[in-house]
N, C-alpha and C. Protein backbone atom coordinates (compact mmCIF):
# COMPACT_ATOMS: atom_id res chain seq x y z
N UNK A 1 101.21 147.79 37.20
CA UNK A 1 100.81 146.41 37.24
C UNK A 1 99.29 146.32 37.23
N UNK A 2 98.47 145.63 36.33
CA UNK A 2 97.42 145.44 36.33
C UNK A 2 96.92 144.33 37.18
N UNK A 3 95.81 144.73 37.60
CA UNK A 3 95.22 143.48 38.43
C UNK A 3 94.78 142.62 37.97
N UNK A 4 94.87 141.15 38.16
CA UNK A 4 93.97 140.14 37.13
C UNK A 4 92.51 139.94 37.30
N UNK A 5 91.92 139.69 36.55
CA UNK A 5 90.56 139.78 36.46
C UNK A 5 90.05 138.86 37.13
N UNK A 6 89.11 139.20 38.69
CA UNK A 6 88.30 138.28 39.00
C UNK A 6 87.89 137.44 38.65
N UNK A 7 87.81 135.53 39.23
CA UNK A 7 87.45 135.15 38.90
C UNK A 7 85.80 134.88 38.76
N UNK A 8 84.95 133.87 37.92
CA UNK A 8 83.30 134.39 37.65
C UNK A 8 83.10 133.14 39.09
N UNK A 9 82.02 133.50 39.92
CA UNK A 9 81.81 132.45 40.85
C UNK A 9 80.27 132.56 40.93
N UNK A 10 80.13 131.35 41.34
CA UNK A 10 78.56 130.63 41.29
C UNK A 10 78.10 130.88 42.78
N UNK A 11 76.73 131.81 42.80
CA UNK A 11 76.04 131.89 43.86
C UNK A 11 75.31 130.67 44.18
N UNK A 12 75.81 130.10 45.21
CA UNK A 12 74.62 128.55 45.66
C UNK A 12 73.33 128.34 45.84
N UNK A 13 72.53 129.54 45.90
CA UNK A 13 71.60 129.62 45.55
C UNK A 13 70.78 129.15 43.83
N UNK A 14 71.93 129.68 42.99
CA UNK A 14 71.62 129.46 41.36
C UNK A 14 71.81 127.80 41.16
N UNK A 15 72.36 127.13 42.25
CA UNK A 15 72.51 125.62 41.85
C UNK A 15 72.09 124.90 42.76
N UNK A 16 70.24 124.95 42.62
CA UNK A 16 69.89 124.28 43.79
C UNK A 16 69.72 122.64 43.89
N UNK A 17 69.70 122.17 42.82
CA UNK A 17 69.81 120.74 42.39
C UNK A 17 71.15 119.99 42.80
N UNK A 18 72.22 120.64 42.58
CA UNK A 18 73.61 120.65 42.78
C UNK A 18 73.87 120.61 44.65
N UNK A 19 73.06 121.53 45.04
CA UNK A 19 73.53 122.17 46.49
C UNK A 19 72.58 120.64 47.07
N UNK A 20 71.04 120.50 46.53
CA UNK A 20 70.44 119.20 47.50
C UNK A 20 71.04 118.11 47.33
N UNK A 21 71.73 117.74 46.00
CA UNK A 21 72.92 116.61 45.70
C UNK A 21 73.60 116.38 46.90
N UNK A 22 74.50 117.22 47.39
CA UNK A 22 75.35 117.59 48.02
C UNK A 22 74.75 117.58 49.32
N UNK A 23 73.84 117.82 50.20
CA UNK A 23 73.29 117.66 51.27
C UNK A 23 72.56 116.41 51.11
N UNK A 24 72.58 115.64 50.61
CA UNK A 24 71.38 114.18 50.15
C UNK A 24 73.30 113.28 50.20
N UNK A 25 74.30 113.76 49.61
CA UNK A 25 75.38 112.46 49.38
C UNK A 25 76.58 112.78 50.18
N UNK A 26 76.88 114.14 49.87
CA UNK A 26 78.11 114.56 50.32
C UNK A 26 77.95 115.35 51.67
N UNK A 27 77.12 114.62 52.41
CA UNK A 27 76.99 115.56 53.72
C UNK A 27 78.34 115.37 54.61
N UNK A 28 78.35 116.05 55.90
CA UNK A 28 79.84 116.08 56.83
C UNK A 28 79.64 114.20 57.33
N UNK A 29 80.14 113.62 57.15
CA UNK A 29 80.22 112.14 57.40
C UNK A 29 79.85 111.58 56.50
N UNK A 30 79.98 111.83 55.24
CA UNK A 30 79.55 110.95 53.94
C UNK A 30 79.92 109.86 53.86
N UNK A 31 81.46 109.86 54.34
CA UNK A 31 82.37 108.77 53.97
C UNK A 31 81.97 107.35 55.38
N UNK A 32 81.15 107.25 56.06
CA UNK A 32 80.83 106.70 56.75
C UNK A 32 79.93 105.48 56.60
N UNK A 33 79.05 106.31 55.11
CA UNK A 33 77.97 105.48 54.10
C UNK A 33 78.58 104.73 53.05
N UNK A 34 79.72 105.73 51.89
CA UNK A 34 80.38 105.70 50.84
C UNK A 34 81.73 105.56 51.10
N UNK A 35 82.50 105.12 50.30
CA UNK A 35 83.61 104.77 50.71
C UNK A 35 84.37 106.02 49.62
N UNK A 36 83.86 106.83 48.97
CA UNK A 36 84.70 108.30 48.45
C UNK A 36 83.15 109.37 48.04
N UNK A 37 83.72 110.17 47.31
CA UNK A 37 82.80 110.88 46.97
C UNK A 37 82.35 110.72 45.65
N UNK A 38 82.90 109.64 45.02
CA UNK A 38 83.11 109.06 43.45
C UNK A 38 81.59 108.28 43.45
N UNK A 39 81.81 107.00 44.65
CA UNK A 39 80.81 106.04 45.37
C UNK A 39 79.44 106.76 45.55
N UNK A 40 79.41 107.84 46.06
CA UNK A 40 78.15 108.93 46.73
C UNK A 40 77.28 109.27 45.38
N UNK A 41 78.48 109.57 44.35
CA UNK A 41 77.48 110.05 42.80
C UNK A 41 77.09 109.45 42.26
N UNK A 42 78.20 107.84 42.44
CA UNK A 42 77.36 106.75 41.33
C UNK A 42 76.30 106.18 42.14
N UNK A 43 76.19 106.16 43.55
CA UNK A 43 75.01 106.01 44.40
C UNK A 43 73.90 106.56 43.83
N UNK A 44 74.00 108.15 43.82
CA UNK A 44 73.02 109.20 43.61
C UNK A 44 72.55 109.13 41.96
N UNK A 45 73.11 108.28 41.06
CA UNK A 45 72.74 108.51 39.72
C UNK A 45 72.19 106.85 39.68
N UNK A 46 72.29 105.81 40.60
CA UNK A 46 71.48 105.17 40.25
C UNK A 46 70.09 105.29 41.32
N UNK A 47 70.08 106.28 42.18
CA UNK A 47 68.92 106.54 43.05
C UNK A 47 67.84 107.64 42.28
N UNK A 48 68.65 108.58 41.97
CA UNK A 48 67.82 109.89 41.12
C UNK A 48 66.78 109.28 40.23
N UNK A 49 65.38 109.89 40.65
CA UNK A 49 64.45 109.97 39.37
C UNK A 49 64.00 110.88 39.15
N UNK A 50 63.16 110.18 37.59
CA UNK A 50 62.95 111.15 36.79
C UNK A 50 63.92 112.35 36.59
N UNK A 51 64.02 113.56 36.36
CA UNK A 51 64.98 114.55 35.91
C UNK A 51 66.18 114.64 36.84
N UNK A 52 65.86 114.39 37.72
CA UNK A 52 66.95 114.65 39.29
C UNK A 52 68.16 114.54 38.38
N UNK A 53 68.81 113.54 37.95
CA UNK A 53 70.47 113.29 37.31
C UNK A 53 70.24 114.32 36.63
N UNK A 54 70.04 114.68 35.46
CA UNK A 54 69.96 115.59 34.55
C UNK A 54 69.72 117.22 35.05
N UNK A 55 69.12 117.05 36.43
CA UNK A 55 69.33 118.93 36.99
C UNK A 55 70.70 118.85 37.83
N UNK A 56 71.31 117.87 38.35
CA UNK A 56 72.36 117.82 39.11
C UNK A 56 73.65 117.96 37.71
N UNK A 57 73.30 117.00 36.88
CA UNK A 57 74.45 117.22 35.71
C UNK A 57 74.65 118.49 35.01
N UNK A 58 73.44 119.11 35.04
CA UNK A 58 73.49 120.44 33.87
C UNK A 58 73.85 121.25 34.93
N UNK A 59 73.84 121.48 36.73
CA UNK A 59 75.05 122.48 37.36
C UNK A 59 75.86 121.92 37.88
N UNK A 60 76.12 120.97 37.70
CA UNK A 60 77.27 120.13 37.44
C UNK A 60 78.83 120.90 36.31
N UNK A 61 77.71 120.68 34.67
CA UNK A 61 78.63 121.00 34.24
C UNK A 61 78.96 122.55 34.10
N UNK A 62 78.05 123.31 34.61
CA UNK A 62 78.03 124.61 35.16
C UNK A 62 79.24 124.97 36.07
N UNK A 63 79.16 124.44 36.93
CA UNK A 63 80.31 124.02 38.05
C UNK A 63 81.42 123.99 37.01
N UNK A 64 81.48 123.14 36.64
CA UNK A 64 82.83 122.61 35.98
C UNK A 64 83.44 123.27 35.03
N UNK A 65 82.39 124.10 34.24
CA UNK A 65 83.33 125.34 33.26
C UNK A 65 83.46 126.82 33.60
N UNK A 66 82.85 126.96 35.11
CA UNK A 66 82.99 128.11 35.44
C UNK A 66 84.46 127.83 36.55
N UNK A 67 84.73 126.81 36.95
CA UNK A 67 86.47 126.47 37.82
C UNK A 67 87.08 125.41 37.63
N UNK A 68 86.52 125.44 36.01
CA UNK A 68 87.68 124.03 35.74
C UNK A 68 89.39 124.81 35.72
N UNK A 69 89.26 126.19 35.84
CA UNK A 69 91.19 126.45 35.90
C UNK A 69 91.36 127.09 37.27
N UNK A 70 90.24 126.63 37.89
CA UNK A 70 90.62 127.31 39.49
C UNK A 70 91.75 126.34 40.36
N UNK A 71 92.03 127.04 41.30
CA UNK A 71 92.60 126.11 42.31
C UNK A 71 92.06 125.46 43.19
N UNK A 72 92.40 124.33 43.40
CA UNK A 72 91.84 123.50 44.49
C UNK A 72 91.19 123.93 46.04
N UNK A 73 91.78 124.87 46.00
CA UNK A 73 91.35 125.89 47.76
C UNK A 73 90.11 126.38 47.37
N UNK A 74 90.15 126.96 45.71
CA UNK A 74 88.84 127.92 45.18
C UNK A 74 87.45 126.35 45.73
N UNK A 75 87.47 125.71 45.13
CA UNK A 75 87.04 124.10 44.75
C UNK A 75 86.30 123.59 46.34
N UNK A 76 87.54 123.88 46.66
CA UNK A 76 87.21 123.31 48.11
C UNK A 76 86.38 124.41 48.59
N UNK A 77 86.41 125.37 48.60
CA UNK A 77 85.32 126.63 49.14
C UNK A 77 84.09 126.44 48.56
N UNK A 78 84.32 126.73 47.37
CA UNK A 78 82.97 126.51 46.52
C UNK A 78 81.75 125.28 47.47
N UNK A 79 82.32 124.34 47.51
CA UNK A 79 81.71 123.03 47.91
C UNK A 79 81.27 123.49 49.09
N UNK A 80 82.05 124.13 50.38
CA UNK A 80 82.19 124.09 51.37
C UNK A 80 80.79 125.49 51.52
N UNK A 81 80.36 126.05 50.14
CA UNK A 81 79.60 126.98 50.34
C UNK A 81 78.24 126.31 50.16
N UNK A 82 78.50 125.21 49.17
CA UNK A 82 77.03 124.45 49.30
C UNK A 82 76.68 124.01 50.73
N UNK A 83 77.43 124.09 51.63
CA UNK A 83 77.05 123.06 52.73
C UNK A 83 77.94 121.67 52.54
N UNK A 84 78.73 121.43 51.84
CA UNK A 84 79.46 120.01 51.34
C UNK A 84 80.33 119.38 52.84
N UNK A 85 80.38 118.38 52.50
CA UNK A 85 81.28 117.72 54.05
C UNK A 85 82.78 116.87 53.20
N UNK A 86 82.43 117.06 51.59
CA UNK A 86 83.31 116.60 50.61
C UNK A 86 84.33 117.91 50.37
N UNK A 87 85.60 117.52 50.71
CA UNK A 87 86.56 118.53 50.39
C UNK A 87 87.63 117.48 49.48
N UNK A 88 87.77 117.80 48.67
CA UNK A 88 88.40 117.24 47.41
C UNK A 88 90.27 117.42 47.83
N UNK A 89 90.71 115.72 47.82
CA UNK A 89 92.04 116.24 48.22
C UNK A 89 93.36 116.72 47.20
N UNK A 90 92.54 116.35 45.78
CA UNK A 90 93.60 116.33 44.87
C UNK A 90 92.78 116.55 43.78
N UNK A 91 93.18 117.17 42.50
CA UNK A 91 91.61 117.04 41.43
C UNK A 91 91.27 116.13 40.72
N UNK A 92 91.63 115.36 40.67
CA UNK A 92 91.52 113.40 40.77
C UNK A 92 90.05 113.25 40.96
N UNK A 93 90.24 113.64 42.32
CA UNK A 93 88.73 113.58 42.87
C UNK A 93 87.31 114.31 41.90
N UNK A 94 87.84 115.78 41.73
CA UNK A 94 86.89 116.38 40.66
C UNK A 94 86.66 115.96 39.75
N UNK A 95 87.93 115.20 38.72
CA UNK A 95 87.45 115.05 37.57
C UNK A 95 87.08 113.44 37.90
N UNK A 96 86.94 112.57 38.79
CA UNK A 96 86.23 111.31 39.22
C UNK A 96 84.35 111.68 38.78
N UNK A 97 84.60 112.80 39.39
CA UNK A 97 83.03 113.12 39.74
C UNK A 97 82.49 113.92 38.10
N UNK A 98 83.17 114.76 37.76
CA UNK A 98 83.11 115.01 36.41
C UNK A 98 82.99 114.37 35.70
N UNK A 99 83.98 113.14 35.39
CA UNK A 99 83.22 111.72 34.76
C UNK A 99 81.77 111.03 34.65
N UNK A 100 81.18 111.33 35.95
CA UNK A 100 79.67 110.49 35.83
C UNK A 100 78.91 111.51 35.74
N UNK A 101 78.84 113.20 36.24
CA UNK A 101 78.09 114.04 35.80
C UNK A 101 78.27 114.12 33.75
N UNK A 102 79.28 114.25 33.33
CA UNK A 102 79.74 115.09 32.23
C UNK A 102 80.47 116.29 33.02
N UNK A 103 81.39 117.05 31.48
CA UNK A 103 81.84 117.72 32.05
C UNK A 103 81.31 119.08 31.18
């Protein structure tokens, strides 16, 4: 039986635009400000200037083609490695947020 091939995962360090996103919207009590994590991005994309949207979107869609076939536990870690207080309950939620980044 062969083993399946690791999946490729993103050091949080390489997505630092992504990771201050995420500590700036999706901190542990986000939902206190925002009423989802959908609310927090379209917040953050009409707050972002100058390049800010555009470095959050491009590891954004980084994010998104390196576990768009992961599982939701992977997803939820990932986030949970930025520092995130957003744990995604269904991928509804991801591709919500995938929508206003790109994917």
């Amino acid at each position: 039986m062969k083993a399946s091939p690791k999946r490729s995962t993103i050091d949080p360090a390489e997505v630092p635009a992504l990771r201050q996103f995420v500590h700036g919207y999706l901190y542990k009590g986000y939902t206190e400000e925002y009423d989802s994590a959908e609310a927090a991005a379209r917040e953050f994309r009409s707050d972002a200037e100058g390049d800010e949207f555009v470095a959050v979107a491009t590891e954004w869609k980084r994010f998104y083609a390196t576990y768009q076939s992961a599982s939701l536990p992977e997803i939820k870690e990932f986030f949970k490695s930025l520092g995130s207080g957003w744990s995604p309950g269904d991928p509804e939620e991801v591709e919500a947020l995938a929508r206003i980044f790109g994917k």
